[in-house]
Protein backbone atom coordinates (compact mmCIF):
# COMPACT_ATOMS: atom_id res chain seq x y z
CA UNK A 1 -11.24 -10.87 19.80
CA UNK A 2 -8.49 -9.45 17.72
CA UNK A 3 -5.71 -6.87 18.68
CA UNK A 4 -4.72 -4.16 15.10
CA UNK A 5 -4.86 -6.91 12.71
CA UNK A 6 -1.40 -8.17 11.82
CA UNK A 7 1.46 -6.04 10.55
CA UNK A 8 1.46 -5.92 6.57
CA UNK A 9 4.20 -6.20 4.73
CA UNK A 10 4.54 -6.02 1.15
CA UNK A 11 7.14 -7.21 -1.87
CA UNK A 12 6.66 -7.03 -5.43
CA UNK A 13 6.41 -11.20 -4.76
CA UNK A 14 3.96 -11.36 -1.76
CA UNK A 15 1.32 -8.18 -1.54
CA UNK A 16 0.04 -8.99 2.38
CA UNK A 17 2.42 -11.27 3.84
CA UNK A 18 2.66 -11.70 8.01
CA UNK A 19 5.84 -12.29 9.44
CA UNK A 20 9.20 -10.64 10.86
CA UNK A 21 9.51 -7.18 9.85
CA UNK A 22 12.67 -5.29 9.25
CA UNK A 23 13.31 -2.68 11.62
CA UNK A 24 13.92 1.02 10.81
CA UNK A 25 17.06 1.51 9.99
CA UNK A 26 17.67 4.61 13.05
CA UNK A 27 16.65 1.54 15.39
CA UNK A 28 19.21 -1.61 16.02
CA UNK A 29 17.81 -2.81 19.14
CA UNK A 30 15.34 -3.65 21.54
CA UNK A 31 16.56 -1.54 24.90
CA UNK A 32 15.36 -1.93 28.32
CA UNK A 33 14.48 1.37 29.46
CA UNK A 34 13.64 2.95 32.75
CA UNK A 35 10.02 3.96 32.71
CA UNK A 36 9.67 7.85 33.12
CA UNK A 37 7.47 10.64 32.49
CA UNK A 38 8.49 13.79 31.23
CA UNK A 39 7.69 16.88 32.61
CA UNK A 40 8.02 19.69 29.57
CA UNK A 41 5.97 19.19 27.12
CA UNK A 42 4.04 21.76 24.97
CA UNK A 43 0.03 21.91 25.57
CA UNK A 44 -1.94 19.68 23.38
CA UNK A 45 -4.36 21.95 20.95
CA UNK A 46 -8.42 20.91 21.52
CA UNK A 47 -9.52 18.30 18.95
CA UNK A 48 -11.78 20.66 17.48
CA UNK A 49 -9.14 23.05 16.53
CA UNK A 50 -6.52 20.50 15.63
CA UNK A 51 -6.04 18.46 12.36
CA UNK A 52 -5.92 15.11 14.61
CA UNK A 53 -4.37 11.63 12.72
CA UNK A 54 -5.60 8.64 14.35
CA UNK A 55 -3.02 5.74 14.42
CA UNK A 56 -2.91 2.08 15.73
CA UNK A 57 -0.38 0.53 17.84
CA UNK A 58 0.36 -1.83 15.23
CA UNK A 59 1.50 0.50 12.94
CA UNK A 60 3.55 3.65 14.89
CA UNK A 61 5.08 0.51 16.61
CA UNK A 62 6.77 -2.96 15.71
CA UNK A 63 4.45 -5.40 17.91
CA UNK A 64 4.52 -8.25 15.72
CA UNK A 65 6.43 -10.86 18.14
CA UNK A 66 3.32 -10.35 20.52
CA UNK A 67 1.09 -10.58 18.28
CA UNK A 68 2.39 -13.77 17.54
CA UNK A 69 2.11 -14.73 21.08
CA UNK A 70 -1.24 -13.76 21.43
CA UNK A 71 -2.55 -15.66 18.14
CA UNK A 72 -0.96 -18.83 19.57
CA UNK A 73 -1.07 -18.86 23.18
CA UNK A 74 -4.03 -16.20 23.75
CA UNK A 75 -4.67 -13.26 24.88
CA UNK A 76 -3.86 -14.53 29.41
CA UNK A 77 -0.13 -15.31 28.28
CA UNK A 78 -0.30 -11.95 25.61
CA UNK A 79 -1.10 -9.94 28.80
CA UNK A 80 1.64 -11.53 31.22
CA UNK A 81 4.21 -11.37 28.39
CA UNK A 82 3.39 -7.01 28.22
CA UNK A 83 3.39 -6.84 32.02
CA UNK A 84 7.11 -8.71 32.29
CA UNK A 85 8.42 -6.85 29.51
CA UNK A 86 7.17 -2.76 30.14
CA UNK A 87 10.21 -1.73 30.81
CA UNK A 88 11.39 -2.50 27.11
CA UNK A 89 10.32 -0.24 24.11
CA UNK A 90 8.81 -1.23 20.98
CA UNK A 91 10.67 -0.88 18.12
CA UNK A 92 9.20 1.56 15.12
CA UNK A 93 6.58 0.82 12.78
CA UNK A 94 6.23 2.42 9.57
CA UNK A 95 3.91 4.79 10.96
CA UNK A 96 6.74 6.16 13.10
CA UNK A 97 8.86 8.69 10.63
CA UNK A 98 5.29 10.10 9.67
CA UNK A 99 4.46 10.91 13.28
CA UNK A 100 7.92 12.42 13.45
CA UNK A 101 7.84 14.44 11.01
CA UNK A 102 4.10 15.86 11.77
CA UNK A 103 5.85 16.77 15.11
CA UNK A 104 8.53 18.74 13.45
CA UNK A 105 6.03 20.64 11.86
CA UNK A 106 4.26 21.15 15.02
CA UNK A 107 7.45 22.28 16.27
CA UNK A 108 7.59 25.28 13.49
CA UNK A 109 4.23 26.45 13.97
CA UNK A 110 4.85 26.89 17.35
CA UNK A 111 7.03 28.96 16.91
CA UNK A 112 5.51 31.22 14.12
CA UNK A 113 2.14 31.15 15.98
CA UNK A 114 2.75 30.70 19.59
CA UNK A 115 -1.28 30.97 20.46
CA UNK A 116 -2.13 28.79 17.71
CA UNK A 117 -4.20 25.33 18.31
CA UNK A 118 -3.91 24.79 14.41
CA UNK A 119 -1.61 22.00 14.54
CA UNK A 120 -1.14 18.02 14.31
CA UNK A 121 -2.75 16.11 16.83
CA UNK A 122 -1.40 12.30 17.30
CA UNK A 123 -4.19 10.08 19.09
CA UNK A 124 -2.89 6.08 19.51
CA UNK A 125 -6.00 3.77 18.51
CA UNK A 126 -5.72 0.49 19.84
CA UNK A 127 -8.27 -2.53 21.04
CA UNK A 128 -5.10 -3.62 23.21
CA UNK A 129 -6.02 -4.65 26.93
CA UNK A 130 -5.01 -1.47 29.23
CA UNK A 131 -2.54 -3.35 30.71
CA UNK A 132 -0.60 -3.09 27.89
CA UNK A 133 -0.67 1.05 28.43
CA UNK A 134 1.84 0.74 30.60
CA UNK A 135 4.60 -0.28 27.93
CA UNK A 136 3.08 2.08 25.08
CA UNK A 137 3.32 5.21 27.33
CA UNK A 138 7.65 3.72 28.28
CA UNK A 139 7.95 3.50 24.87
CA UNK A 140 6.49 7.01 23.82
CA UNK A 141 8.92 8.31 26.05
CA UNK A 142 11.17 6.53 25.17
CA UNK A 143 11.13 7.76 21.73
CA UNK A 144 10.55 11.21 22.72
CA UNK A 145 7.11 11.16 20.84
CA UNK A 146 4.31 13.77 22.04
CA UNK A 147 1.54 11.47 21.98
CA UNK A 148 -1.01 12.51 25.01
CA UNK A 149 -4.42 11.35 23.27
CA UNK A 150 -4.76 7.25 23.77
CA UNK A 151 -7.95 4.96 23.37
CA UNK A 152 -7.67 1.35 24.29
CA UNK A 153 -11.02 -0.19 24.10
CA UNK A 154 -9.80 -3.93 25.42
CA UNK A 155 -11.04 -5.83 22.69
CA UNK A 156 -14.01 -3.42 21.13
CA UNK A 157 -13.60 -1.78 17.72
CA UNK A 158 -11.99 1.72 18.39
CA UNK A 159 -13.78 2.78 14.89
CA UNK A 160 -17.07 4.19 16.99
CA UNK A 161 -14.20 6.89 18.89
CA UNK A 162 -12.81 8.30 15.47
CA UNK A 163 -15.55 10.83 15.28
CA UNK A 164 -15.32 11.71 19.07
CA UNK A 165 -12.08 12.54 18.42
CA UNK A 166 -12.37 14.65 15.27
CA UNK A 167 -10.28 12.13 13.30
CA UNK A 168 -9.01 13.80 10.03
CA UNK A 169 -7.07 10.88 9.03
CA UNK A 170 -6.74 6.70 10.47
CA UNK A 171 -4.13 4.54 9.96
CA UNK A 172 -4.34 1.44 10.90
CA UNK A 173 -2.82 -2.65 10.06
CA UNK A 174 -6.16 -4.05 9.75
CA UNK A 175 -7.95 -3.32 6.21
CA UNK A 176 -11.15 -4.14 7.96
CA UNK A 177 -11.22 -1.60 10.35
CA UNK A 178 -9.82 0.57 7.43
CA UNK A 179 -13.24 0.04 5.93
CA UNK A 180 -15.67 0.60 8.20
CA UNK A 181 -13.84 4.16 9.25
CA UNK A 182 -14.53 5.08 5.13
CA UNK A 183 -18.03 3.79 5.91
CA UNK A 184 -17.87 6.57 8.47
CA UNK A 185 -16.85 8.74 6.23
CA UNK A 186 -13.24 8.99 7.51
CA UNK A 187 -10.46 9.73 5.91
CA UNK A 188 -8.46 6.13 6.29
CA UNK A 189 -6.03 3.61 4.69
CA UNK A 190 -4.01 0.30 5.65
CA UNK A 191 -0.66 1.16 6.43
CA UNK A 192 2.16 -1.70 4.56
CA UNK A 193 5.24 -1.85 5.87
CA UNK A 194 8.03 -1.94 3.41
CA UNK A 195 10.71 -4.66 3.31
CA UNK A 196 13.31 -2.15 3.85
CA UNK A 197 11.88 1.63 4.58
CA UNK A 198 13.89 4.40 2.94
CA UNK A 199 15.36 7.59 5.31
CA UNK A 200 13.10 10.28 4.85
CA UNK A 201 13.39 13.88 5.54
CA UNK A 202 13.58 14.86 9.22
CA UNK A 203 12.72 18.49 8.55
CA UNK A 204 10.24 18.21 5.54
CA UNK A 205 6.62 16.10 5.62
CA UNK A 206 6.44 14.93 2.28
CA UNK A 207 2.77 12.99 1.50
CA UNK A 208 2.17 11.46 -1.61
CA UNK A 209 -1.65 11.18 -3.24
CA UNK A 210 -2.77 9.09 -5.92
CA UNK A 211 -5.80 11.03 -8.12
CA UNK A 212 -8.66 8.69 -8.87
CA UNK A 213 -10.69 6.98 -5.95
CA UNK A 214 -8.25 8.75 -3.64
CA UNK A 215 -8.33 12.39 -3.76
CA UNK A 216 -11.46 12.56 -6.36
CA UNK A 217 -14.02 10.20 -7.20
CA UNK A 218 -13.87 6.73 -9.09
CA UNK A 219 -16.24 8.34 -11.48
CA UNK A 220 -13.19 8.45 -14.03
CA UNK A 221 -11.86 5.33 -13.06
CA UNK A 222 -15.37 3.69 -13.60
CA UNK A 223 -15.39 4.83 -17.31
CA UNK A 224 -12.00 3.17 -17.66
CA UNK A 225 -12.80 -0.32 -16.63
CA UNK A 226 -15.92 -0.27 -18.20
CA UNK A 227 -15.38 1.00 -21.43
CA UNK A 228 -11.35 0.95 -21.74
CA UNK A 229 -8.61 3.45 -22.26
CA UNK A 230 -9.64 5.86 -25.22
CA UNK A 231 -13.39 6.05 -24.05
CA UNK A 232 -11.72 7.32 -20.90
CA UNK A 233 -9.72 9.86 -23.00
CA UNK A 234 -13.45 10.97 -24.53
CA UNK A 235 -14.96 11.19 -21.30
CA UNK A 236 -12.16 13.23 -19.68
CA UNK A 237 -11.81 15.97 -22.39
CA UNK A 238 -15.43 15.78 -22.88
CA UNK A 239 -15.59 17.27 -19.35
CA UNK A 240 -12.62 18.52 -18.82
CA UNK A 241 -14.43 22.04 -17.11
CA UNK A 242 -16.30 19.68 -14.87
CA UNK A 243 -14.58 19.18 -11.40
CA UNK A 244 -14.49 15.71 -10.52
CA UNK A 245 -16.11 14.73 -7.02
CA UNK A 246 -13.96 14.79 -4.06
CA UNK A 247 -12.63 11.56 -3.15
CA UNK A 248 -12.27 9.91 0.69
CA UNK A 249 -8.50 11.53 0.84
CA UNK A 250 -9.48 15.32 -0.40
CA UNK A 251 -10.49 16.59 3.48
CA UNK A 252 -6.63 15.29 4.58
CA UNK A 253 -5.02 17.27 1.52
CA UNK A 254 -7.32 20.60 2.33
CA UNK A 255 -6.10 20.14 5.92
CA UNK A 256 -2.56 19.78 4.90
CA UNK A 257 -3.34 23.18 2.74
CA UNK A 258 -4.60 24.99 5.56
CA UNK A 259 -1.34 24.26 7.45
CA UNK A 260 0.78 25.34 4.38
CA UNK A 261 -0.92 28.53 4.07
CA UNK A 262 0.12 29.66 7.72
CA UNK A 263 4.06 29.16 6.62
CA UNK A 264 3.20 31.18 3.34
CA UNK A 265 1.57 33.67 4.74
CA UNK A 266 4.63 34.49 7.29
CA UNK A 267 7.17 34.63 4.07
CA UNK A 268 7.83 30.58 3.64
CA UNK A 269 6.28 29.35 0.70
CA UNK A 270 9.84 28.02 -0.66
CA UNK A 271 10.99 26.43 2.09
CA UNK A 272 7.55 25.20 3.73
CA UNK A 273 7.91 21.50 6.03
CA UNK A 274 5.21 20.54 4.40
CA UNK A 275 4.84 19.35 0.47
CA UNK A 276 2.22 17.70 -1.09
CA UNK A 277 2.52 15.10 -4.38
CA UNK A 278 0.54 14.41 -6.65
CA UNK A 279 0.90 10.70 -8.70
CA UNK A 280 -1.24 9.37 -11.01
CA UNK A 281 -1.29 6.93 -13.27
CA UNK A 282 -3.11 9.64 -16.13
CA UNK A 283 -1.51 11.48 -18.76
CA UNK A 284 -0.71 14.73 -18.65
CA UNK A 285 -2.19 15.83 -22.56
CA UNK A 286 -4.92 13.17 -22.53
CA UNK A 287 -6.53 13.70 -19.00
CA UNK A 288 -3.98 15.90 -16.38
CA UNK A 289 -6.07 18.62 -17.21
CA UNK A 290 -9.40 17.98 -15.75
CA UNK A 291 -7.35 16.98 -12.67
CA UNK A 292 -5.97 19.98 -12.30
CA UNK A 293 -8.98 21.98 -12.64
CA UNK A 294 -10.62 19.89 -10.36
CA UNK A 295 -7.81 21.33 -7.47
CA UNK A 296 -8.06 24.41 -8.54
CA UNK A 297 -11.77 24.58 -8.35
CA UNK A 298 -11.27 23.00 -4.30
CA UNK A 299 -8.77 25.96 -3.71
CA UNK A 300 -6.48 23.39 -3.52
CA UNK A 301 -2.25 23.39 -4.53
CA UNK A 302 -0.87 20.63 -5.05
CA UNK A 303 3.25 21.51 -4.91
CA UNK A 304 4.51 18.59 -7.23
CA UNK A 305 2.30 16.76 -9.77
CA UNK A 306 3.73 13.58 -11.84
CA UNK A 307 1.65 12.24 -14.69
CA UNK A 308 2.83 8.81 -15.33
CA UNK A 309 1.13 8.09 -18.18
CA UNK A 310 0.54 4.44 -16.60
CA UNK A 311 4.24 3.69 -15.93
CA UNK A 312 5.11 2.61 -12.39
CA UNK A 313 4.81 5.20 -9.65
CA UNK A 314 7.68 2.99 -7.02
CA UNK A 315 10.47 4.62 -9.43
CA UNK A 316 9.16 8.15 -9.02
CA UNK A 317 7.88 7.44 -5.50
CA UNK A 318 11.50 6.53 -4.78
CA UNK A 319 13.03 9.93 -5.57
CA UNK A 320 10.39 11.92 -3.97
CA UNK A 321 11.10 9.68 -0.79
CA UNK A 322 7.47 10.68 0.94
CA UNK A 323 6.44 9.64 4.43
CA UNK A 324 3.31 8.50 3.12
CA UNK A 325 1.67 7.73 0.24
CA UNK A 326 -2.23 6.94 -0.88
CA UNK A 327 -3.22 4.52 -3.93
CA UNK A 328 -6.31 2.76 -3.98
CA UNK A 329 -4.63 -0.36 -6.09
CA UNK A 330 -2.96 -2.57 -4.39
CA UNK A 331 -0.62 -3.34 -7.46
CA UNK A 332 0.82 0.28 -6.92
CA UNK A 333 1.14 0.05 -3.06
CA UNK A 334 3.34 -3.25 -3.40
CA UNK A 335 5.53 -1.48 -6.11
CA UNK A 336 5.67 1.14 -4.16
CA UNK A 337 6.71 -0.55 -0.92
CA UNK A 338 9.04 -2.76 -2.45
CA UNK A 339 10.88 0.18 -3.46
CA UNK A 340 11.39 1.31 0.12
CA UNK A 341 8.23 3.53 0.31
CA UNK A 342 5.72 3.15 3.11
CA UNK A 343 2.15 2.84 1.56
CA UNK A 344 -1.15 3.22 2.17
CA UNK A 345 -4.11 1.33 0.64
CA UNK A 346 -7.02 3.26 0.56
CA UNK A 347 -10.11 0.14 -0.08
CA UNK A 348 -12.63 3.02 -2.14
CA UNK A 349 -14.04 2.99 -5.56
CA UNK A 350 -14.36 0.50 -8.37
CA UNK A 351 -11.04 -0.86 -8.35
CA UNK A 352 -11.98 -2.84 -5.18
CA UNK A 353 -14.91 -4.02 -5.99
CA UNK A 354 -13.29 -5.43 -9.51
CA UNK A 355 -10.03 -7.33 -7.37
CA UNK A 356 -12.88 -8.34 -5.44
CA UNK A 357 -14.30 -10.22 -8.86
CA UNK A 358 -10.87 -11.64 -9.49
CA UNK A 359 -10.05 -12.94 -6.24
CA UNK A 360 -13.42 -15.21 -6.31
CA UNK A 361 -12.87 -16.18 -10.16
CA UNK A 362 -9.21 -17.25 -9.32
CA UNK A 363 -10.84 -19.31 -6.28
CA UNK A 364 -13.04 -21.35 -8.43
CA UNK A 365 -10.72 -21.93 -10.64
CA UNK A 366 -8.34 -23.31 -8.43
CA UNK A 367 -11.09 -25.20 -6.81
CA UNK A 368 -11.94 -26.91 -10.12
CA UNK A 369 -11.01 -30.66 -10.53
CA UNK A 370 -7.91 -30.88 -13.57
């Protein structure tokens, strides 16, 4: 039985490495806390009607010294260690300025549209042992979060209770899990936490999207590694008036449009909570166009859109300062991350399946007698 995989962190040095994780810099501490329920809280919208993000434990919360105990003393000990210690709160994750920051917006739209169920909708996913409820629900208070919605399946994949719950997006420590929710056909990605996370707007969610094999198709991407850089140039203008497909990520950007609409349409289009980013790796003359016309074509705005031209994204990434950001190669994610952003891997398209090549050629040849 595993718990939510272990916590990944990423440097430019080591892309998946387990260990100690820095804690968010608005959090010094461990503190014992009284446990304590509060009493006014605002209703929480039905899951058809809300745009509902599915996280684990692992990653709205720093759990990675009981993890630990649980990988080496099992899961009787991991159970007695919760019990003795629900009184003290977790630490944050580097889910935990994401969930903040939907909640701010929450806050805003409750305010424009009082009898509106259009709104984020936090459920914690876990395969934790109930017993260990006790301590998330101390620490959600403890943090002030308004998290109502919480599955803990004991030791069973929580994947089969994404689409009971309406799931528009998972997050989650454990890439396999991450892959069987896009097997689902669920928006999902493995959450990496930084080495040091940057401070990110309290009043503003910013999300970040990669373009190929995130928000459209690896069809692009496919020409690329097959046939190289200026048959990918031919192929994009060639169709450049041919929308792409969508891509496992689109359905969470169209969501985050529907939400952006309701601040426009009540005079707030400049100073909306919520921005969207687009950064790719394409160029803007060669092949930004058919990328843009592919949005278009969805109905979709994208409010910021960086063409790269293949330079690195952790640079640009770094001045946008997102809460999140998508990219389905794990060579962006870990510049990215070491850079201060918390990324998302998003295990779709081509690109895997080629790192997937590598990973076994590089094993034989290590294997292979000098």
């Amino acid at each position: 039985m595993s718990l939510n995989g272990q916590t990944r962190t990423v440097t430019g040095q080591d892309m998946a490495r387990n260990g100690s994780t820095t804690r968010a810099p608005w959090e010094d501490g461990r503190t014992v806390l009284k446990p304590s329920t509060p009493t006014r809280k605002p209703k929480s919208p039905k899951p058809e009607n809300a745009i509902t993000i599915a996280v684990s434990s692992r990653v709205l919360f720093n759990m990675e010294k009981e993890q630990q105990i649980y990988e080496q003393q099992g899961m009787e000990e991991y159970i007695k260690y919760q019990v003795e210690h629900e009184a003290e709160p977790f630490s944050p994750g580097p889910a935990f300025s994401f969930v903040k920051a939907l909640e701010a917006v929450n806050t805003q739209l409750r305010e424009l549209y009082p009898e509106s169920e259009e709104l984020f909708d936090v459920v914690l996913m876990t395969n934790n042992h109930a017993y260990v409820g006790l301590r998330l629900i101390n620490t959600i208070n403890h943090h002030q979060l308004f998290i109502e919605r919480f599955c803990m399946t004991g030791g069973n994949s929580s994947i089969g209770y994404l689409k009971a719950y309406h799931t528009n997006l998972y997050l989650s420590a454990d890439p396999v899990k991450v892959r069987e929710a896009l097997e689902e056909g669920i928006a999902a990605a493995t959450m990496f936490t930084p080495e040091k996370m940057k401070e990110v707007s309290e009043t503003q969610l910013r999300v970040a999207f990669d373009g190929d094999a995130v928000l459209f198709s690896d069809e692009s991407e496919r020409i690329f590694k097959a046939h190289g850089l200026d048959k990918f140039f031919e192929h994009e203008k060639a169709h450049e008036n041919k929308p792409l497909d969508h891509g496992p990520l689109k359905g969470f950007l169209e969501a985050l449009g529907k939400l952006q609409k309701k601040f426009y349409g009540k005079g707030q289009r400049m100073d909306c909570p919520i921005r969207t980013y687009l950064v790719t790796a394409r160029s803007a003359a060669s092949s930004g166009t058919r990328a843009l016309k592919t949005l278009r074509s969805w109905g979709l705005e994208i409010d910021e859109a960086l063409f790269l031209a293949g330079a690195p994204k952790g640079p640009m990434l770094e001045k946008i300062r997102p809460h999140i950001f998508f990219d389905d190669q794990m060579f962006h994610v870990a510049g990215a991350a070491e850079l201060g952003t918390v990324a998302c891997h998003v295990p779709y398209g081509i690109a895997q399946r080629v790192a997937q090549k590598k990973q076994i050629k590089d094993k034989e040849g290590s294997s292979t007698p000098k």
